[in-house]
Protein backbone atom coordinates (compact mmCIF):
# COMPACT_ATOMS: atom_id res chain seq x y z
CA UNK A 1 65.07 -245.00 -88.30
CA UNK A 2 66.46 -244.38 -91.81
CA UNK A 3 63.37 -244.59 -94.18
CA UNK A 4 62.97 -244.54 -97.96
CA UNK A 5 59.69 -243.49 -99.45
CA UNK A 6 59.21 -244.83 -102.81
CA UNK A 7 56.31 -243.63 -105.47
CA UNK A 8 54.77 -240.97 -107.36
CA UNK A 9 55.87 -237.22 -107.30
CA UNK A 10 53.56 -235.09 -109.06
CA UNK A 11 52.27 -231.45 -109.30
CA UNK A 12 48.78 -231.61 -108.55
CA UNK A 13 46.20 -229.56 -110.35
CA UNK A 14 43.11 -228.83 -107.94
CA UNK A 15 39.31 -227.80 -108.93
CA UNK A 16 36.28 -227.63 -107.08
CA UNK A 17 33.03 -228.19 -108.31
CA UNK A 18 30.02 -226.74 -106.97
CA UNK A 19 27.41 -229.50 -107.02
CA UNK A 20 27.13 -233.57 -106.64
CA UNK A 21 28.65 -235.32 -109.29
CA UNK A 22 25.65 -238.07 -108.46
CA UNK A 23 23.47 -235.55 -109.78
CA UNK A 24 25.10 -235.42 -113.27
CA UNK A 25 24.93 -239.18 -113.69
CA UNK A 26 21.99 -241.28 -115.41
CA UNK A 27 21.83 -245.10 -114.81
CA UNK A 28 21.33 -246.43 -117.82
CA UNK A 29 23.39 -244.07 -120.14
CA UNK A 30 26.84 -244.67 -117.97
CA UNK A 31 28.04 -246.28 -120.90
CA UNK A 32 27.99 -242.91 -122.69
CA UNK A 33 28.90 -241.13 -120.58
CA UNK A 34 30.05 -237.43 -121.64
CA UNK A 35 30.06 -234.66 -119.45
CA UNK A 36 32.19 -231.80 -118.65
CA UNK A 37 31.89 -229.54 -115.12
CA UNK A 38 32.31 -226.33 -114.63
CA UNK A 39 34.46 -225.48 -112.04
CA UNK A 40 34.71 -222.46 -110.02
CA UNK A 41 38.03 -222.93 -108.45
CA UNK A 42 41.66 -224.21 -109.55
CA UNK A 43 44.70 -224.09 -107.30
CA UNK A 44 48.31 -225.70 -108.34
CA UNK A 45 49.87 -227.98 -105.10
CA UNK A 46 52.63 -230.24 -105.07
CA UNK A 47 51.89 -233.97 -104.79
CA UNK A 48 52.57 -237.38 -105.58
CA UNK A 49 52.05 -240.52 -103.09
CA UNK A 50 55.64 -240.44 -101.86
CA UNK A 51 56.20 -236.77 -101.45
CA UNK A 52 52.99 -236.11 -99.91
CA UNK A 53 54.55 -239.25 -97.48
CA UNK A 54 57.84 -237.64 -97.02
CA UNK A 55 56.24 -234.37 -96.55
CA UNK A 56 54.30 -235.35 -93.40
CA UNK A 57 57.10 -237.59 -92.18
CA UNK A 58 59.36 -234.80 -92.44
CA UNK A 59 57.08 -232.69 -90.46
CA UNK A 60 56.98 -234.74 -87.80
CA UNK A 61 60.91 -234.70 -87.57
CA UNK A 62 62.10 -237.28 -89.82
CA UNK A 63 64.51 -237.13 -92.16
CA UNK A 64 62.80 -239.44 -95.53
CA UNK A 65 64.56 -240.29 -98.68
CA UNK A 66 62.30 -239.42 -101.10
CA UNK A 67 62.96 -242.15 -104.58
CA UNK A 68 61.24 -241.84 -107.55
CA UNK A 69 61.66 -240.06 -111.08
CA UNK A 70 61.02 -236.51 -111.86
CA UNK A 71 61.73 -234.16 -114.93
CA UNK A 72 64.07 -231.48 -115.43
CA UNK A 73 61.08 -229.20 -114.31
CA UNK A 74 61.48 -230.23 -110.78
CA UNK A 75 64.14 -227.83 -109.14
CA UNK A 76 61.62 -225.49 -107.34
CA UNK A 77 59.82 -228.06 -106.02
CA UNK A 78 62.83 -229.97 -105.13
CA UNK A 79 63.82 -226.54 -103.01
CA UNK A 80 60.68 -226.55 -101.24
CA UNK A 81 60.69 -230.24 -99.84
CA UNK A 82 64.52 -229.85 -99.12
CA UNK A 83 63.64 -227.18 -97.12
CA UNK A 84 61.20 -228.87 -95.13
CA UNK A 85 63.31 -232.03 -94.35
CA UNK A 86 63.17 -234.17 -96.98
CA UNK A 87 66.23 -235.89 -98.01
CA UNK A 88 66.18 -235.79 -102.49
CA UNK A 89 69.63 -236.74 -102.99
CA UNK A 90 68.51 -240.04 -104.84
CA UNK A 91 65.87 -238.58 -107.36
CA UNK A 92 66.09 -239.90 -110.82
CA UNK A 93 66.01 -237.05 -112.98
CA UNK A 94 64.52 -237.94 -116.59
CA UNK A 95 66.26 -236.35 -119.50
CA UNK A 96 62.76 -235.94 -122.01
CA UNK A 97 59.78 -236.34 -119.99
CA UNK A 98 58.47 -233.35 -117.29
CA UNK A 99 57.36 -234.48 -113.65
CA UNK A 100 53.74 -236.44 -113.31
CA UNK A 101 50.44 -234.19 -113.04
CA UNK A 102 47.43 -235.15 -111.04
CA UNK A 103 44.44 -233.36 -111.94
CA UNK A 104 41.17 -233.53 -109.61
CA UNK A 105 37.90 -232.23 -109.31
CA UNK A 106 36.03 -232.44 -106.27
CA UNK A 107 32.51 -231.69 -105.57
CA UNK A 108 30.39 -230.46 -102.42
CA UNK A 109 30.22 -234.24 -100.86
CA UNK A 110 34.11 -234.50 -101.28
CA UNK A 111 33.84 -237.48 -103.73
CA UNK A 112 36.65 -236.69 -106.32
CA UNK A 113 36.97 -237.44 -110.58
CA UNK A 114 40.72 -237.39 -111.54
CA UNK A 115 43.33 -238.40 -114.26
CA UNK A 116 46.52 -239.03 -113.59
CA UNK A 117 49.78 -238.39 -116.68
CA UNK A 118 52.72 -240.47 -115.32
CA UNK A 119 55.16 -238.65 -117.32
CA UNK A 120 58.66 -239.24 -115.75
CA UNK A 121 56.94 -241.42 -113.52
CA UNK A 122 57.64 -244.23 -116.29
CA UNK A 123 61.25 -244.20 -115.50
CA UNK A 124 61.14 -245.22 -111.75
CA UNK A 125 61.71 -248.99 -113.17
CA UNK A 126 65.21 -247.99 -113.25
CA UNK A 127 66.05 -246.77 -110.09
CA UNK A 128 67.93 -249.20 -107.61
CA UNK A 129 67.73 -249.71 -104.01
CA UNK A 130 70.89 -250.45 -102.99
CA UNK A 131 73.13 -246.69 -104.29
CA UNK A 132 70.41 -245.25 -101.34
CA UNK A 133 71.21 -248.03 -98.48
CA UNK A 134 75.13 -247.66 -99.38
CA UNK A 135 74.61 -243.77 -98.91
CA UNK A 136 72.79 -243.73 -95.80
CA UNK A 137 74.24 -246.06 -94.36
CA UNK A 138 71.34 -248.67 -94.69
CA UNK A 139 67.74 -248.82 -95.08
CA UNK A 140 65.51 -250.12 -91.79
CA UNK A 141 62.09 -249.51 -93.97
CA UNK A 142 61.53 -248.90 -97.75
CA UNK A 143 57.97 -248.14 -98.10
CA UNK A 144 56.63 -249.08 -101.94
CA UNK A 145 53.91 -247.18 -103.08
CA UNK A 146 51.89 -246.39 -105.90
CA UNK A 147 54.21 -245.63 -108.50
CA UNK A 148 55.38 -246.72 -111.90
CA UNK A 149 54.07 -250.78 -111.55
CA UNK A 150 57.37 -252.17 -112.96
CA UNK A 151 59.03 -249.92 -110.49
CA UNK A 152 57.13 -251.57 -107.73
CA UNK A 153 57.65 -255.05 -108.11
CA UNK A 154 61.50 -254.04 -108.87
CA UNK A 155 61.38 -252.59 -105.22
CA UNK A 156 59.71 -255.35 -103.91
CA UNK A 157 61.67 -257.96 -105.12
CA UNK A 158 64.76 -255.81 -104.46
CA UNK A 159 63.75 -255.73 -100.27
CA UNK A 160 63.37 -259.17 -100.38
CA UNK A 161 66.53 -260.17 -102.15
CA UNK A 162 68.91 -257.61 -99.94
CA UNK A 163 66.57 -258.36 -96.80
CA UNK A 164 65.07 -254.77 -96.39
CA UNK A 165 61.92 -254.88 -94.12
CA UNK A 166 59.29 -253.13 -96.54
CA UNK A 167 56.04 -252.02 -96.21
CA UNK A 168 53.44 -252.68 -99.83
CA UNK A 169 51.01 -250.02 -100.57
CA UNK A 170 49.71 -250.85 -103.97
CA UNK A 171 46.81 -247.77 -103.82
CA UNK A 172 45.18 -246.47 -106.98
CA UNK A 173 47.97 -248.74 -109.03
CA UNK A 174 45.82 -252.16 -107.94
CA UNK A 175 43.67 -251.49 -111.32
CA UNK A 176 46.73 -251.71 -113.80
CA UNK A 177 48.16 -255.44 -111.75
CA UNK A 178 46.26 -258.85 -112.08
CA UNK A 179 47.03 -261.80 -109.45
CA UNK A 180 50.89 -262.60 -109.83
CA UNK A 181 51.73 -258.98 -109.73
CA UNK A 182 49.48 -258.26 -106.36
CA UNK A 183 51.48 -261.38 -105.14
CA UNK A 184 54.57 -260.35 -106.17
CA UNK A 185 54.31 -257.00 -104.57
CA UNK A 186 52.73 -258.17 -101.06
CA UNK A 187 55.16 -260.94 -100.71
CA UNK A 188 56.80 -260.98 -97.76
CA UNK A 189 56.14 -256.98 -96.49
CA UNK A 190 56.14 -256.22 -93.05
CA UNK A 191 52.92 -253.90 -93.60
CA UNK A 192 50.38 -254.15 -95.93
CA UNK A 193 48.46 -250.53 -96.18
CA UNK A 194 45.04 -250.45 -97.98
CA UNK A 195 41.08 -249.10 -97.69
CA UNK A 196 38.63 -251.16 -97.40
CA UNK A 197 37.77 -251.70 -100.92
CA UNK A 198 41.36 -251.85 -102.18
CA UNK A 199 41.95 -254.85 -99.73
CA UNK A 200 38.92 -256.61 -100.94
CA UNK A 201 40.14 -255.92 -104.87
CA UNK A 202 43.80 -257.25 -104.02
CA UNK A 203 42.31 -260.07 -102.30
CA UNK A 204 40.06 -261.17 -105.42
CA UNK A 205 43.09 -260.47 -107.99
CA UNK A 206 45.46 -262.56 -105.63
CA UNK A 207 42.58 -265.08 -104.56
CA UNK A 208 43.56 -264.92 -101.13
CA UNK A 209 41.60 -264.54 -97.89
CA UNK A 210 42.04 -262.91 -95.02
CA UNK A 211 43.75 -265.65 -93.01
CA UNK A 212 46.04 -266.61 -96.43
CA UNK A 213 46.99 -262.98 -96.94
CA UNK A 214 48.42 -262.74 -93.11
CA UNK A 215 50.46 -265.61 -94.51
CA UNK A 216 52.06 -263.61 -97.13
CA UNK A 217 52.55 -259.71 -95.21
CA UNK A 218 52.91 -259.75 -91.60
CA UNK A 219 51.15 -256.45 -90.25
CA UNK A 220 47.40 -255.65 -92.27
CA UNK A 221 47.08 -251.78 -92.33
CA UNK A 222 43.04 -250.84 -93.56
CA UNK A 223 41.61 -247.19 -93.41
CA UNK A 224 37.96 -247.72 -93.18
CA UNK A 225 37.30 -243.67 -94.22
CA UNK A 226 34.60 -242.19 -91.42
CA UNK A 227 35.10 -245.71 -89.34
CA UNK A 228 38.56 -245.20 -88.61
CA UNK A 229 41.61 -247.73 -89.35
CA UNK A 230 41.59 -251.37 -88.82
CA UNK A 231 44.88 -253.25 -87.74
CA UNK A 232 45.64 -256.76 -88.25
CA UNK A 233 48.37 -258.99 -87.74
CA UNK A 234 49.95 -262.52 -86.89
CA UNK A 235 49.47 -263.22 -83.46
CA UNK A 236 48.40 -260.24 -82.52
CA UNK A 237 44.87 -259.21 -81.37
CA UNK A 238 42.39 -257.05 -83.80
CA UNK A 239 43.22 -253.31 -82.80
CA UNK A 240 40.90 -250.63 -84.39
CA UNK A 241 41.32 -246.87 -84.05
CA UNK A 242 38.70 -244.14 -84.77
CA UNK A 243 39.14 -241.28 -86.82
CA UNK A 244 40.58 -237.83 -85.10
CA UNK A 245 38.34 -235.05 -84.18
CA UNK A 246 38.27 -232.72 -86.99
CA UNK A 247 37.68 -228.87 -87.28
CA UNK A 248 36.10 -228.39 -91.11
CA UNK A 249 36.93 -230.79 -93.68
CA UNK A 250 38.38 -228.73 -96.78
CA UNK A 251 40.25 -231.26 -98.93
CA UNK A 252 40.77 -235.32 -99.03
CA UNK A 253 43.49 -234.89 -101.38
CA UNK A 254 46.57 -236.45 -99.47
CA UNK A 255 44.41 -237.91 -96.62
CA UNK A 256 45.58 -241.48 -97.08
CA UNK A 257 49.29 -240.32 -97.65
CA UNK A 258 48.94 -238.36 -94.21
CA UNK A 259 47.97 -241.31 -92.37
CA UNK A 260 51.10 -243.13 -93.64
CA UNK A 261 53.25 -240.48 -92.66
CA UNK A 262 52.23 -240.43 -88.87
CA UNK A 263 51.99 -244.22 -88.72
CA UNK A 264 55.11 -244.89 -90.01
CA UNK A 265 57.16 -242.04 -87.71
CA UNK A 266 54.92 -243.24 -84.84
CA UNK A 267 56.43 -246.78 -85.66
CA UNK A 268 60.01 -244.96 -86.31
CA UNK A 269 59.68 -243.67 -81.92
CA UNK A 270 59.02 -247.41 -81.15
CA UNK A 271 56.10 -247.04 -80.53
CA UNK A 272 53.18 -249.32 -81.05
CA UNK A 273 50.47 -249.99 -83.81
CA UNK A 274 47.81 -248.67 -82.13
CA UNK A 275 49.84 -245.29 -80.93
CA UNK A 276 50.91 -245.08 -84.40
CA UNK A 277 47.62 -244.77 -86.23
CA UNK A 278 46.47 -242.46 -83.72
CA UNK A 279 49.11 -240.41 -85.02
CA UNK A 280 48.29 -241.10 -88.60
CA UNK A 281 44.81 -240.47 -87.92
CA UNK A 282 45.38 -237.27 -86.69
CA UNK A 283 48.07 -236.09 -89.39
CA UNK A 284 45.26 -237.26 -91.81
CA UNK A 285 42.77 -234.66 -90.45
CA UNK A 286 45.52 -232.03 -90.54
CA UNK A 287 45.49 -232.58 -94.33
CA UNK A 288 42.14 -233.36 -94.71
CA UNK A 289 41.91 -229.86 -92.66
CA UNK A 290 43.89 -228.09 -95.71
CA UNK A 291 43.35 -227.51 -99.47
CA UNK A 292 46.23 -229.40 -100.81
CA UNK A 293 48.26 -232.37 -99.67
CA UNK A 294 51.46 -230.51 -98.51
CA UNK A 295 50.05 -226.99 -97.42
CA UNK A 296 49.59 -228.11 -93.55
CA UNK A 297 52.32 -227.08 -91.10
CA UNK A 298 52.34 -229.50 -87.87
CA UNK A 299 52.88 -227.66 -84.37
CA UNK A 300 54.14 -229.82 -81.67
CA UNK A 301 51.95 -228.37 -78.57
CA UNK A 302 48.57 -228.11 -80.98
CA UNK A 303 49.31 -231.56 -82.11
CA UNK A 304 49.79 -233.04 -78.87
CA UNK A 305 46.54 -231.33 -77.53
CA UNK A 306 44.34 -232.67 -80.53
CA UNK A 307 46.16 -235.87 -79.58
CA UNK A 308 44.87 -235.44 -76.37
CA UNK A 309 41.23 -234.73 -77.47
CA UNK A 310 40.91 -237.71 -79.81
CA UNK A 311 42.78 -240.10 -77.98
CA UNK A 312 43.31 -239.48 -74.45
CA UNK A 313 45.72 -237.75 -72.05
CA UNK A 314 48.33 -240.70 -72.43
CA UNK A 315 48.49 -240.29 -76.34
CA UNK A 316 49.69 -237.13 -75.67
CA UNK A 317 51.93 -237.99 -73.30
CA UNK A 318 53.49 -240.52 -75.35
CA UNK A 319 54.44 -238.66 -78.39
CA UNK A 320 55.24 -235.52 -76.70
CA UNK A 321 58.74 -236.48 -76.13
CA UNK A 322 59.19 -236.91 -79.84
CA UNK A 323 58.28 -233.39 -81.17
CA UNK A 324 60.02 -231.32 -79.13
């Protein structure tokens, strides 16, 4: 299955705060709100929505296209996701701005405060679909997420003009669109990934309900955090799938992006929706597992025997085959 990953690529910039950020927060003075925290950790990872995507794809076997912009900056981490799998041939490479930077601060309860400099990022508006699908050979999914917002409703529009099955996943980058642009994104996607909350923002900016947005997007992806992923769909029954056993949480950076990554190859095996976000789920601990979003290593026979112990003998049995 020849997949293109569109989005953000960004170094990240990690820091852990020792406390609860609740703590540090008075009711009535949020609108003043001034504080700065005192970290006692900072660690530099790679990042970005779509190379944290590739990234796990790529670990399960895949072979991604990784599409977005990136500064001149970018060669050594350009090595390192080459070298793992990822395919970077069709990076835009920006002549005056350096690669996007996510900085983060989580405290003890995992609840994060971050900013996020697009930087390059800004120049993924130009980059066409079509140059990829010609050089591959085609495109059988172009997954749009958070990225530059022009960028996103160029790829949208783009998959449904040339007829490339697409999957939306609109993310953090729901704040900066009002109703045309949710609808102009959605439109037409064969999945539709969100949380909980984003779903019910998208839904109020687009002024759809649940039964009208399975009108516009045929397959509704929504991680419920702790509760697992809910799956819904036209004509299909409700199918919901708890989280995977996990070890010790040690970072949600990435979480989200891992799911993708093991849905989407899970989907890639022919497998089905249910299988698949078992094997999102599972990738998701693996990051959630690891301090950074790309720092995880997946090895077939553990995988397939935490498989096994979240979801049954069978799981395991069914996506053995594939990581061999």
């Amino acid at each position: 299955m020849k997949i293109a990953v569109t989005g953000s690529i960004a170094t990240d910039h990690l820091m852990h705060f020792p406390g609860r950020f609740a703590d540090q927060f008075i009711a009535d003075q949020l609108h003043k709100v001034s504080l700065s925290f005192l970290v006692d950790e900072l660690v530099l990872r790679r990042g970005g929505v779509a190379a944290n995507i590739a990234f796990g794809m790529a670990q399960l076997g895949l072979r991604p296209v990784l599409l977005g912009a990136v500064g001149a900056d970018f060669d050594d981490y350009r090595s390192w996701l080459e070298r793992h799998g990822v395919d970077c041939a069709s990076l835009h490479v920006s002549e005056v701005a350096h690669t996007a930077r996510f900085v983060c601060t989580t405290d003890t309860e995992m609840c994060q405060i971050a900013s996020f400099y697009a930087g390059a990022m800004s120049e993924a508006r130009n980059i066409e679909l079509a140059p990829v699908a010609e050089r591959i050979g085609g495109l059988d999914l172009v997954l749009v997420s958070a990225n530059d917002p022009a960028a996103m409703l160029r790829h949208s529009a783009e998959c449904r003009q040339r007829g490339y099955a697409f999957a939306a996943d609109p993310s953090q980058q729901l704040a900066r669109m009002d109703g045309s642009d949710v609808i102009g994104l959605i439109d037409g996607a064969d999945y539709l990934l969100t949380n909980d909350y984003e779903k019910s923002l998208l839904q109020s900016k687009a002024g759809l309900t649940d039964a009208q947005l399975l009108e516009r997007v045929k397959i509704r992806v929504t991680t419920l955090g702790k509760d697992g992923v809910e799956i819904a769909g036209r004509d299909i029954a409700p199918i919901h799938v708890p989280i995977a056993r996990e070890m010790q949480a040690a970072d949600p950076t990435g979480v989200g992006d891992g799911f993708r990554a093991g849905f989407f190859a899970g989907l890639s095996w022919g497998l089905g929706l249910e299988r698949s976000a078992q094997i999102g789920s599972l990738l998701a601990t693996l990051v959630l597992e690891t301090v950074g979003p790309q720092e995880y290593e997946v090895r077939g026979d553990l995988f397939v025997k935490r498989l096994a112990e979240s979801y049954g003998d069978q799981a395991a049995e069914d996506v053995r085959p594939h990581l061999q």
